[in-house]
Protein backbone atom coordinates (compact mmCIF):
# COMPACT_ATOMS: atom_id res chain seq x y z
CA UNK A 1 -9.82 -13.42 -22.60
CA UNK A 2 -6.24 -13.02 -21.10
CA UNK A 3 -7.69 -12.31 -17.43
CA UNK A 4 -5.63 -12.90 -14.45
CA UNK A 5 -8.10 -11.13 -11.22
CA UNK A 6 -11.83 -11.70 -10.88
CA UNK A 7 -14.40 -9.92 -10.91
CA UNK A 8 -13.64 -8.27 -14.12
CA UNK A 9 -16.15 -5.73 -15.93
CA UNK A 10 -15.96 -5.74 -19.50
CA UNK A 11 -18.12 -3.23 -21.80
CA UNK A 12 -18.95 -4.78 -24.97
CA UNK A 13 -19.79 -2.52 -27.54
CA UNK A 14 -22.43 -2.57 -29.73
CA UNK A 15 -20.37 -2.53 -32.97
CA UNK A 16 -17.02 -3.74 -33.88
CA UNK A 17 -14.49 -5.63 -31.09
CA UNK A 18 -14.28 -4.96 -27.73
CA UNK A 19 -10.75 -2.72 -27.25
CA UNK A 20 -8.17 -2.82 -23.74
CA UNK A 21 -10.22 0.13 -22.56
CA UNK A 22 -13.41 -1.91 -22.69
CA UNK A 23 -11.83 -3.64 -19.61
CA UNK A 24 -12.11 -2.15 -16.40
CA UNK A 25 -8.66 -2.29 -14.37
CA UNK A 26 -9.81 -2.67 -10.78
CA UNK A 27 -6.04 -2.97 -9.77
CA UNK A 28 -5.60 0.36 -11.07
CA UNK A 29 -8.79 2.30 -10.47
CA UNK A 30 -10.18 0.73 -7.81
CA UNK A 31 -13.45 -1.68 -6.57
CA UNK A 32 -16.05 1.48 -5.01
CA UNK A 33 -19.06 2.41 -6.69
CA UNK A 34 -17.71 5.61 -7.46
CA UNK A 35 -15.19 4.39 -9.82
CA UNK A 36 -17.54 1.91 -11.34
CA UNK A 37 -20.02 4.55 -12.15
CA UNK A 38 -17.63 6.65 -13.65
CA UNK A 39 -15.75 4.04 -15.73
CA UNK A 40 -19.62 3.05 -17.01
CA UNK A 41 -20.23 6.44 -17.54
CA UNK A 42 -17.25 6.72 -20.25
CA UNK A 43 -17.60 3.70 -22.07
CA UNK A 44 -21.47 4.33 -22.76
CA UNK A 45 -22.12 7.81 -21.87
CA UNK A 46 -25.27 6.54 -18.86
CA UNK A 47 -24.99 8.64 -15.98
CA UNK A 48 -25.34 6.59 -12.98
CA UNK A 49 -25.89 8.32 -9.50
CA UNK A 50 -24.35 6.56 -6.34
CA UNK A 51 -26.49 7.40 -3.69
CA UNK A 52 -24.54 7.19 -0.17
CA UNK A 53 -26.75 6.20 3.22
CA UNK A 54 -26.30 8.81 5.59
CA UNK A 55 -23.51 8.62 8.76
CA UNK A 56 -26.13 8.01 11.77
CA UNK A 57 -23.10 7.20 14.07
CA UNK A 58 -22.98 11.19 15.99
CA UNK A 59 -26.84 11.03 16.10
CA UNK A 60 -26.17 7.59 18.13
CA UNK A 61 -23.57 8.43 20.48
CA UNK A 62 -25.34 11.83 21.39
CA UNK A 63 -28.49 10.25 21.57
CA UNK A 64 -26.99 7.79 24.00
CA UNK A 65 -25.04 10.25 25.87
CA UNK A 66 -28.13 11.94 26.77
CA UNK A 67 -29.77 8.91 27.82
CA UNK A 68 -26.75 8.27 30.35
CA UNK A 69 -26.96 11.74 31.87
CA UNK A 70 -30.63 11.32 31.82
CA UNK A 71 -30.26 7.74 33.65
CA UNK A 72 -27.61 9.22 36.09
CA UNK A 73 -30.00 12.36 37.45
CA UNK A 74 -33.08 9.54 37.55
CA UNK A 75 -31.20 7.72 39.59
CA UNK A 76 -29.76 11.04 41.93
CA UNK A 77 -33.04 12.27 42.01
CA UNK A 78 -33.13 12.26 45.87
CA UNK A 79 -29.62 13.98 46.53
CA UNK A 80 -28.84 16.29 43.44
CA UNK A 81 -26.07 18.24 45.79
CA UNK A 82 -23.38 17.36 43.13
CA UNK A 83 -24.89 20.20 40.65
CA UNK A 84 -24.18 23.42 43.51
CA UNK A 85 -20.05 21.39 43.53
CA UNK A 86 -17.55 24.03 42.05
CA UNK A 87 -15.02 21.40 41.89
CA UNK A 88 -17.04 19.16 40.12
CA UNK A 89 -17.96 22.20 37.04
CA UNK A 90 -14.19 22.78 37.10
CA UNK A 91 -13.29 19.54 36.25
CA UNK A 92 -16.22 19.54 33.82
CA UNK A 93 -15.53 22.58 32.41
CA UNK A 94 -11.92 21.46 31.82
């Protein structure tokens, strides 16, 4: 088979001998789904969708950001002076 890397996808087709192109060059192209599809996608002519998961990692930090400043007025409840403090807006505006 000549190969010198593993993992190694090879098309074989359903007549005749399998040609170089029937090899997939992951040095050259790459290892992501993306490039997998696509090299699929030319050998046989399948469409294959890559589905991505969505990026939940804003959503996370926002939602714990909000439980912070939630956690810090909880726990000011009793003296909540610091809100009427220009200085303190300043800063926080800066």
């Amino acid at each position: 088979m000549k190969l010198n890397t593993a993992p190694v996808y090879m098309h074989f087709p359903p007549k005749g001998k399998p040609k170089p192109a029937d090899t997939m060059d992951i040095q050259r192209v790459g290892f992501g789904a993306d490039a997998i599809a696509k090299w699929i996608h030319e050998r046989t002519d399948i469409q294959i969708r890559v589905f991505r998961p969505p990026n939940y990692s804003s959503t996370v930090a926002i939602a714990m950001l909000m439980v912070m400043v939630g956690g810090f007025l909880y726990l000011r409840r009793n003296n909540l002076d610091f809100i009427y403090n220009k200085t303190m807006w300043g800063f926080g505006a800066l």
